[in-house]
Each structure stands twice: as C-alpha cells, then as structure tokens.
Protein backbone atom coordinates (compact mmCIF):
# COMPACT_ATOMS: atom_id res chain seq x y z
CA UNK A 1 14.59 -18.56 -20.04
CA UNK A 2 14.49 -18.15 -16.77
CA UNK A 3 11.43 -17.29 -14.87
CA UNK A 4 10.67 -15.45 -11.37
CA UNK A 5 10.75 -17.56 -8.25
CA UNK A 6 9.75 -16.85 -4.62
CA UNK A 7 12.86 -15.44 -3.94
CA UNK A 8 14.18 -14.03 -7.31
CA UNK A 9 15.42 -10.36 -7.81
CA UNK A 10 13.37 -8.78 -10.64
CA UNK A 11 13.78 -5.32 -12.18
CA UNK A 12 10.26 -4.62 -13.37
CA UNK A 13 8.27 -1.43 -14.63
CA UNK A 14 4.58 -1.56 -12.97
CA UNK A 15 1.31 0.24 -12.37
CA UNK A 16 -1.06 -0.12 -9.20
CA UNK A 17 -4.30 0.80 -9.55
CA UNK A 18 -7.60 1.43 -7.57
CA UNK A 19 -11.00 0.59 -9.15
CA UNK A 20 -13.64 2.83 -8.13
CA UNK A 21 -16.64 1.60 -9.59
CA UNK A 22 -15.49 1.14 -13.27
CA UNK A 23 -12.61 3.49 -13.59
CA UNK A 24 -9.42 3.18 -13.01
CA UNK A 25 -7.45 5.90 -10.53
CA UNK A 26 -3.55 5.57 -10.84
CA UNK A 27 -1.98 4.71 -7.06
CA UNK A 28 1.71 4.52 -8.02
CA UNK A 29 3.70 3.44 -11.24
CA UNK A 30 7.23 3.45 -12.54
CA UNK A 31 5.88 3.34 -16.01
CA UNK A 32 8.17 6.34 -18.10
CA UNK A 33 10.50 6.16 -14.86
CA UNK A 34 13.06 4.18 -13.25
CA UNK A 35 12.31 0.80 -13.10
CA UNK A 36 12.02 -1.03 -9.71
CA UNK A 37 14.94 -3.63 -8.40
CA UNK A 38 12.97 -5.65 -5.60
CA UNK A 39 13.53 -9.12 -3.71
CA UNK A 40 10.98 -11.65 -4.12
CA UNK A 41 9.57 -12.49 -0.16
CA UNK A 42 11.74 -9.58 1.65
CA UNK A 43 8.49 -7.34 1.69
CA UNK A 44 9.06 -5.09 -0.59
CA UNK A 45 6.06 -5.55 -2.65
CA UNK A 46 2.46 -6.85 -0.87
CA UNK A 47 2.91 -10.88 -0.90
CA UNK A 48 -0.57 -11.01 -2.72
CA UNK A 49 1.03 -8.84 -5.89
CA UNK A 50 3.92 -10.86 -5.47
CA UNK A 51 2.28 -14.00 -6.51
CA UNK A 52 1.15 -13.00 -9.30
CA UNK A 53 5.04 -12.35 -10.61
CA UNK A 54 5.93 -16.23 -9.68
CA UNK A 55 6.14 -17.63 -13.14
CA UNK A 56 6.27 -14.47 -15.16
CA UNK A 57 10.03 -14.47 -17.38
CA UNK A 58 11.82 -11.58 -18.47
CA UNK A 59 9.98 -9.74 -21.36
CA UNK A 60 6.66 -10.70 -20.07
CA UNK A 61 4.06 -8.27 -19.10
CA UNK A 62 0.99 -8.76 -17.65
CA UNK A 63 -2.03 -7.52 -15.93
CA UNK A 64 -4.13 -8.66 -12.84
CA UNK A 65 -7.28 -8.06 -11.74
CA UNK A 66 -7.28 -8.41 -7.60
CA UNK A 67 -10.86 -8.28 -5.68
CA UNK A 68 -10.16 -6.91 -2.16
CA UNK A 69 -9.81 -9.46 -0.12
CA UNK A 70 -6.55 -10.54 -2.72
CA UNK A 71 -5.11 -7.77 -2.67
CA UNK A 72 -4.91 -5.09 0.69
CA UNK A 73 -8.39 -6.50 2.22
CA UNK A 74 -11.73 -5.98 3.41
CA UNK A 75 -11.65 -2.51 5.48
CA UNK A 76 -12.18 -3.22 8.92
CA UNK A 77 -14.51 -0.75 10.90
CA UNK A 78 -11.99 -1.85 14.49
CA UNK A 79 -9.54 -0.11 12.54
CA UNK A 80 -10.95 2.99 12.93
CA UNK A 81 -9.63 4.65 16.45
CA UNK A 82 -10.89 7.73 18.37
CA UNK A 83 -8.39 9.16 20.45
CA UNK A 84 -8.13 12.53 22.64
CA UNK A 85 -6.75 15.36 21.32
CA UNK A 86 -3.93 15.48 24.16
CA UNK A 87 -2.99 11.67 23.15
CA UNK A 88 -2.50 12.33 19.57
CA UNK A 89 -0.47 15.25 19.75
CA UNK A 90 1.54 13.19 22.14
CA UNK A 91 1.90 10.25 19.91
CA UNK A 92 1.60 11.89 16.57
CA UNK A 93 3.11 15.63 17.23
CA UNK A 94 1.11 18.40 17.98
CA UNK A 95 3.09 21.42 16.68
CA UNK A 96 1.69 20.16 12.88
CA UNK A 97 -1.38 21.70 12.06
CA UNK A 98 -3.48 18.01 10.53
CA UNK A 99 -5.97 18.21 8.49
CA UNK A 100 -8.91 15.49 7.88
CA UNK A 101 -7.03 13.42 5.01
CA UNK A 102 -3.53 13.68 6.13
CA UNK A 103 -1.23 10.70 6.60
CA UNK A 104 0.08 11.07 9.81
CA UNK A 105 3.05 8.67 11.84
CA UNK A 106 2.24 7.42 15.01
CA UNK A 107 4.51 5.96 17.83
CA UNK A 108 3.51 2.39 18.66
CA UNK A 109 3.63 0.65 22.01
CA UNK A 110 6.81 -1.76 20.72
CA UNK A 111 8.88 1.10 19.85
CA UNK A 112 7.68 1.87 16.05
CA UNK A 113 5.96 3.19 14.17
CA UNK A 114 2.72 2.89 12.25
CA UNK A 115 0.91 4.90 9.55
CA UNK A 116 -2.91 5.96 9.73
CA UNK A 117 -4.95 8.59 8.12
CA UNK A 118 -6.87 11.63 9.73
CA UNK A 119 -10.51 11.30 9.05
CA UNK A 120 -12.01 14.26 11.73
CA UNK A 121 -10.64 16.33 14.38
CA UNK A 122 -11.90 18.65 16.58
CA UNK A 123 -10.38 20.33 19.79
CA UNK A 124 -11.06 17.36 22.33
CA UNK A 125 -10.75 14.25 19.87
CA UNK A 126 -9.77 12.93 16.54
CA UNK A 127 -10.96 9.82 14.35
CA UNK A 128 -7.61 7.99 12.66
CA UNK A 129 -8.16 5.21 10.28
CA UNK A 130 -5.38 2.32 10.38
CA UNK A 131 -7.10 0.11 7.55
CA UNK A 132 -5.19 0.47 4.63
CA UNK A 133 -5.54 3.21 1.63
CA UNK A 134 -6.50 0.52 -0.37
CA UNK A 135 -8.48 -1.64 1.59
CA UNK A 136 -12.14 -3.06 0.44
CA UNK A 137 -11.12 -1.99 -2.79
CA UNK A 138 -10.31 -3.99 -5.64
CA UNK A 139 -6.67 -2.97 -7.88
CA UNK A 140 -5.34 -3.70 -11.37
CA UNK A 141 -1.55 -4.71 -11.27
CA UNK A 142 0.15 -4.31 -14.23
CA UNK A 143 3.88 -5.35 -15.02
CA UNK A 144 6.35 -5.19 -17.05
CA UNK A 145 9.26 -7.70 -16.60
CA UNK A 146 12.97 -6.36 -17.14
CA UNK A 147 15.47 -8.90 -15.79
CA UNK A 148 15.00 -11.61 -13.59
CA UNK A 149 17.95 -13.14 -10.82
C-alpha cells in the first residue's frame, strides 16, 4: 500500500476547523463535494497540515488536533497596521465602499499582492489586520484519504 510522502499527489476529502472555546466552527471542507487533488510541498495546503498527511495511505482517515502555534500561529499585535484613508484607497481601491470585517487586497511594495482584513475605518484612517484568520487559534483537521501518487 502505498503511503503519502513529502512530495506525493493525494486526492483527499477534508474539513478545517476553528475551535472557539469548545466548539467547533466549520472554516472550509470538501466533505459531500469534490474532493481535493493537491501536491505534497508546492503550497497548496499550510506545511503544518501537511505533515500530518506524511504517512497516512489511501483509505485512511484521520483527525488532528493543532494548538496555534502548529497550525497558522500566535496572532501578532505588529500585524495590525493603521494607515490613512488616502493610502488605502490608493493601495486597496477606494471606489469600494469597505466595511469593518471585509477581506480586502492590497498592493505590496514587490509588485503583489497581500490579503488583510478591515477591522475600523473612519474618514482620515483605517486599522487592517495582516495576521491570519486563523491565527492564535487552535483547528481540527480532518481527512479523508482517496488516492495517493
């Protein structure tokens, strides 16, 4: 039987989940969907829930419990920018009306892009926060294994 590697292809159902206190709250899954085809080490899939496929053979399901710093980390309060108004609309687009909680695309220095979340705007400045959704949070990661290359 052959069993996932580093850099095997793997066609898996799975779940991601936050833990808030004791309960569970459903971040993605492909569970009564379309499985998911992904490359072992190309970055599809955090390298932290990665690991925990390494060994794993086709038929196998599992379930891991990740504290935060295993899985998307602490949350880091230098992650947390204020900017001006004028230099977020700039960067980020001002003809969309964001509200606190959005996900909003920025333009970074090196020509990409990066992702961070709205926490508080007013006219002059805004508050984005660049940790992670998941971050200081531990997640359940459960799998189902389909095929294995």
């Amino acid at each position: 039987m052959v069993r996932i590697a580093p850099d095997s292809h793997v066609t898996l159902h799975y779940r991601l989940a936050a833990m808030i206190g004791s309960v569970e709250h459903e971040v993605v899954s492909t569970l009564g969907g379309h499985p998911a085809t992904l490359q072992l080490g190309a970055g599809q899939l955090a390298a932290p829930l990665e690991s925990r496929l390494v060994g794993l053979c086709e038929g196998d399901e599992a379930s891991f419990e990740l504290a935060p710093d295993e899985a998307f980390g602490e949350r880091n309060d230098a992650l947390l920018q204020a900017m001006s108004r004028a230099a977020f609309d700039a960067s980020a687009g001002g003809d969309r009306d964001f509200q606190p909680g959005d996900v909003v695309e920025f333009n970074d220095p090196a020509g990409g892009r990066v992702v961070g979340v709205l926490r508080q705007s007013d006219d002059r400045r805004v508050l984005v926060d660049f940790n992670h959704p998941l971050a200081g949070r531990p997640v359940r990661f459960s799998v189902r294994v389909i095929g294995v290359l």
